[in-house]
C-alpha atoms as a PDB file:
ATOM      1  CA  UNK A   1      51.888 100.559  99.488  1.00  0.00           C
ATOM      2  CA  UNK A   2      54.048 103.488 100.341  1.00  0.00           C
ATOM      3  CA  UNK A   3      52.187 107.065 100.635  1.00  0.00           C
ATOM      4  CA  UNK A   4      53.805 109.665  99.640  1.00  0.00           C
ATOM      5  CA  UNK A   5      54.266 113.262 102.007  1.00  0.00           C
ATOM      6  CA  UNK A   6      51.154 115.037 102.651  1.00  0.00           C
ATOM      7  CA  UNK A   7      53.844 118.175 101.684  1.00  0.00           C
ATOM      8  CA  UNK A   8      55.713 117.084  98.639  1.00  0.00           C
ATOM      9  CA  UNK A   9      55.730 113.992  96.432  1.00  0.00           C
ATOM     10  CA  UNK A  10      58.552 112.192  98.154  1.00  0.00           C
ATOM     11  CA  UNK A  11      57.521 109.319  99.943  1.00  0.00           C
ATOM     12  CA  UNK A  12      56.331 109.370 103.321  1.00  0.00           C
ATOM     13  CA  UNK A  13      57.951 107.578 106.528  1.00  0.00           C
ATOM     14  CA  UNK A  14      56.803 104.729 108.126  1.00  0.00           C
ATOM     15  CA  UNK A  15      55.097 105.984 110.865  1.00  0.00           C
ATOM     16  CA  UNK A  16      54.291 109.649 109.478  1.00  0.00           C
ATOM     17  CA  UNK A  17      52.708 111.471 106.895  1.00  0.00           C
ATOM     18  CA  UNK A  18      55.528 113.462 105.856  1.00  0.00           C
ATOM     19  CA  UNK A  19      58.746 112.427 104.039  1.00  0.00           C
ATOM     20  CA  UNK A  20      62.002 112.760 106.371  1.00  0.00           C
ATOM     21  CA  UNK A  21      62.752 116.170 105.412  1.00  0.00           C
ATOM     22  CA  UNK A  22      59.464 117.577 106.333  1.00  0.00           C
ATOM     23  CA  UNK A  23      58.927 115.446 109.452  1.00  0.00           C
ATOM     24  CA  UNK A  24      62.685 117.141 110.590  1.00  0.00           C
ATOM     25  CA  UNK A  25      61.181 120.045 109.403  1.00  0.00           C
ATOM     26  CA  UNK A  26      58.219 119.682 112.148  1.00  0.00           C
ATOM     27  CA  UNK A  27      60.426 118.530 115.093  1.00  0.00           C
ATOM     28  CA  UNK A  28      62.892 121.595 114.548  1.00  0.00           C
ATOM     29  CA  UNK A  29      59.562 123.463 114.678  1.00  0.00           C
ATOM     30  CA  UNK A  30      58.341 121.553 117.892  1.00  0.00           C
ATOM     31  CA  UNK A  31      61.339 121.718 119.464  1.00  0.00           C
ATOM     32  CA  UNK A  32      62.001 125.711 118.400  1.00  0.00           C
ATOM     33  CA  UNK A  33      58.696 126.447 119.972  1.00  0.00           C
ATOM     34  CA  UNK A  34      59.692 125.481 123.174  1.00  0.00           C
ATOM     35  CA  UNK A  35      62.592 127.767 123.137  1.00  0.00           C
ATOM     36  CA  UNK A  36      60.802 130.768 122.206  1.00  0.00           C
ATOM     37  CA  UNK A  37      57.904 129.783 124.826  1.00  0.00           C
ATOM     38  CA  UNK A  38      60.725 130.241 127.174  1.00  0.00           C
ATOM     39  CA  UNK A  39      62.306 133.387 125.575  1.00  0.00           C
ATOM     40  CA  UNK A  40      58.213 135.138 125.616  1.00  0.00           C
ATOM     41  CA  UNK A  41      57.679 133.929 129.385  1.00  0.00           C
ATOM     42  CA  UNK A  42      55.014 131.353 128.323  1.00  0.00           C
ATOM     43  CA  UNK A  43      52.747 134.597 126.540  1.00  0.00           C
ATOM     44  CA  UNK A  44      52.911 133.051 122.802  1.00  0.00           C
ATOM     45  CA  UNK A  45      50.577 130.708 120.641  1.00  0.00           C
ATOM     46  CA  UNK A  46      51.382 128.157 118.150  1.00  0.00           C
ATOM     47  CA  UNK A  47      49.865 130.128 115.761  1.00  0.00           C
ATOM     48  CA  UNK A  48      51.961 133.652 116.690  1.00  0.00           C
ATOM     49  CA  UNK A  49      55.033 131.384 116.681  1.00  0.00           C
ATOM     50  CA  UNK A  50      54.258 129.994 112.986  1.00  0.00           C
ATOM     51  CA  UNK A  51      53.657 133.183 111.501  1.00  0.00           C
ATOM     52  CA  UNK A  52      56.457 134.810 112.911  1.00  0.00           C
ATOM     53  CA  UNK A  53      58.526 131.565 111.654  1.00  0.00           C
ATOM     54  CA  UNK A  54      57.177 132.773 108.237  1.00  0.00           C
ATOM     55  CA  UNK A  55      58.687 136.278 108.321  1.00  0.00           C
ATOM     56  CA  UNK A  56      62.315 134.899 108.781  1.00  0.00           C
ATOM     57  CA  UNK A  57      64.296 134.811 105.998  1.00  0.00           C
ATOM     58  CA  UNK A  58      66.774 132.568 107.690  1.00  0.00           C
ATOM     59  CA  UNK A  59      63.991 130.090 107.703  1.00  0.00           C
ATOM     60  CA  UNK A  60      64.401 127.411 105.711  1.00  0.00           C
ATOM     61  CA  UNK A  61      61.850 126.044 102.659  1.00  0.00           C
ATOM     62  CA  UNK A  62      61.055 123.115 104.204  1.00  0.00           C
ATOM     63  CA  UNK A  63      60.338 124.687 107.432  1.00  0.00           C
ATOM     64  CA  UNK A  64      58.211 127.108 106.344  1.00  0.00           C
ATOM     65  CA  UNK A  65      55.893 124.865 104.047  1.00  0.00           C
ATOM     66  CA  UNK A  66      55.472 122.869 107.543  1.00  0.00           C
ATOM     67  CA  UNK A  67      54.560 126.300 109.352  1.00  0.00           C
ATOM     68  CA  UNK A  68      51.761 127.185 106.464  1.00  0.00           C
ATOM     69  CA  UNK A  69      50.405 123.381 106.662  1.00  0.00           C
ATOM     70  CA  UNK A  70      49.973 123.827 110.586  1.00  0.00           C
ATOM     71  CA  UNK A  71      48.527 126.843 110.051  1.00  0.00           C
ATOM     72  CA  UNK A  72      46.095 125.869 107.988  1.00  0.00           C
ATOM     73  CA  UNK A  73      42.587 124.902 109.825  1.00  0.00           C
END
């Protein structure tokens, strides 16, 4: 049987525990991160990235319910 996102109730992908929109939502997140590691000279944490994610308004919904599940301990 299917599961269903850990996220939302939309079912989850095959090899994930997120639906498609929220797993895209991670690897823009993943993939962002780099960027900005690059932009900060290597000086920022996962965590300082995600909350500073957070504080963008042109940040989409999806995106930023990934960023408070990851932050989350």
């Amino acid at each position: 049987m299917r599961q269903n996102c850990t996220l939302c109730s939309s079912p989850a992908l095959d090899d994930s525990e997120f639906c498609e929109l929220h797993h895209k939502a991670k690897l823009s997140l993943d993939e962002c991160f780099k960027i900005w590691l690059k932009a900060y000279d290597q000086a920022l944490t996962m965590q300082s990235y995600l909350q500073e994610v957070l504080r963008l308004q042109e940040a989409g919904q999806a995106v930023k319910e990934m960023a408070i599940h990851l932050l989350k301990p």
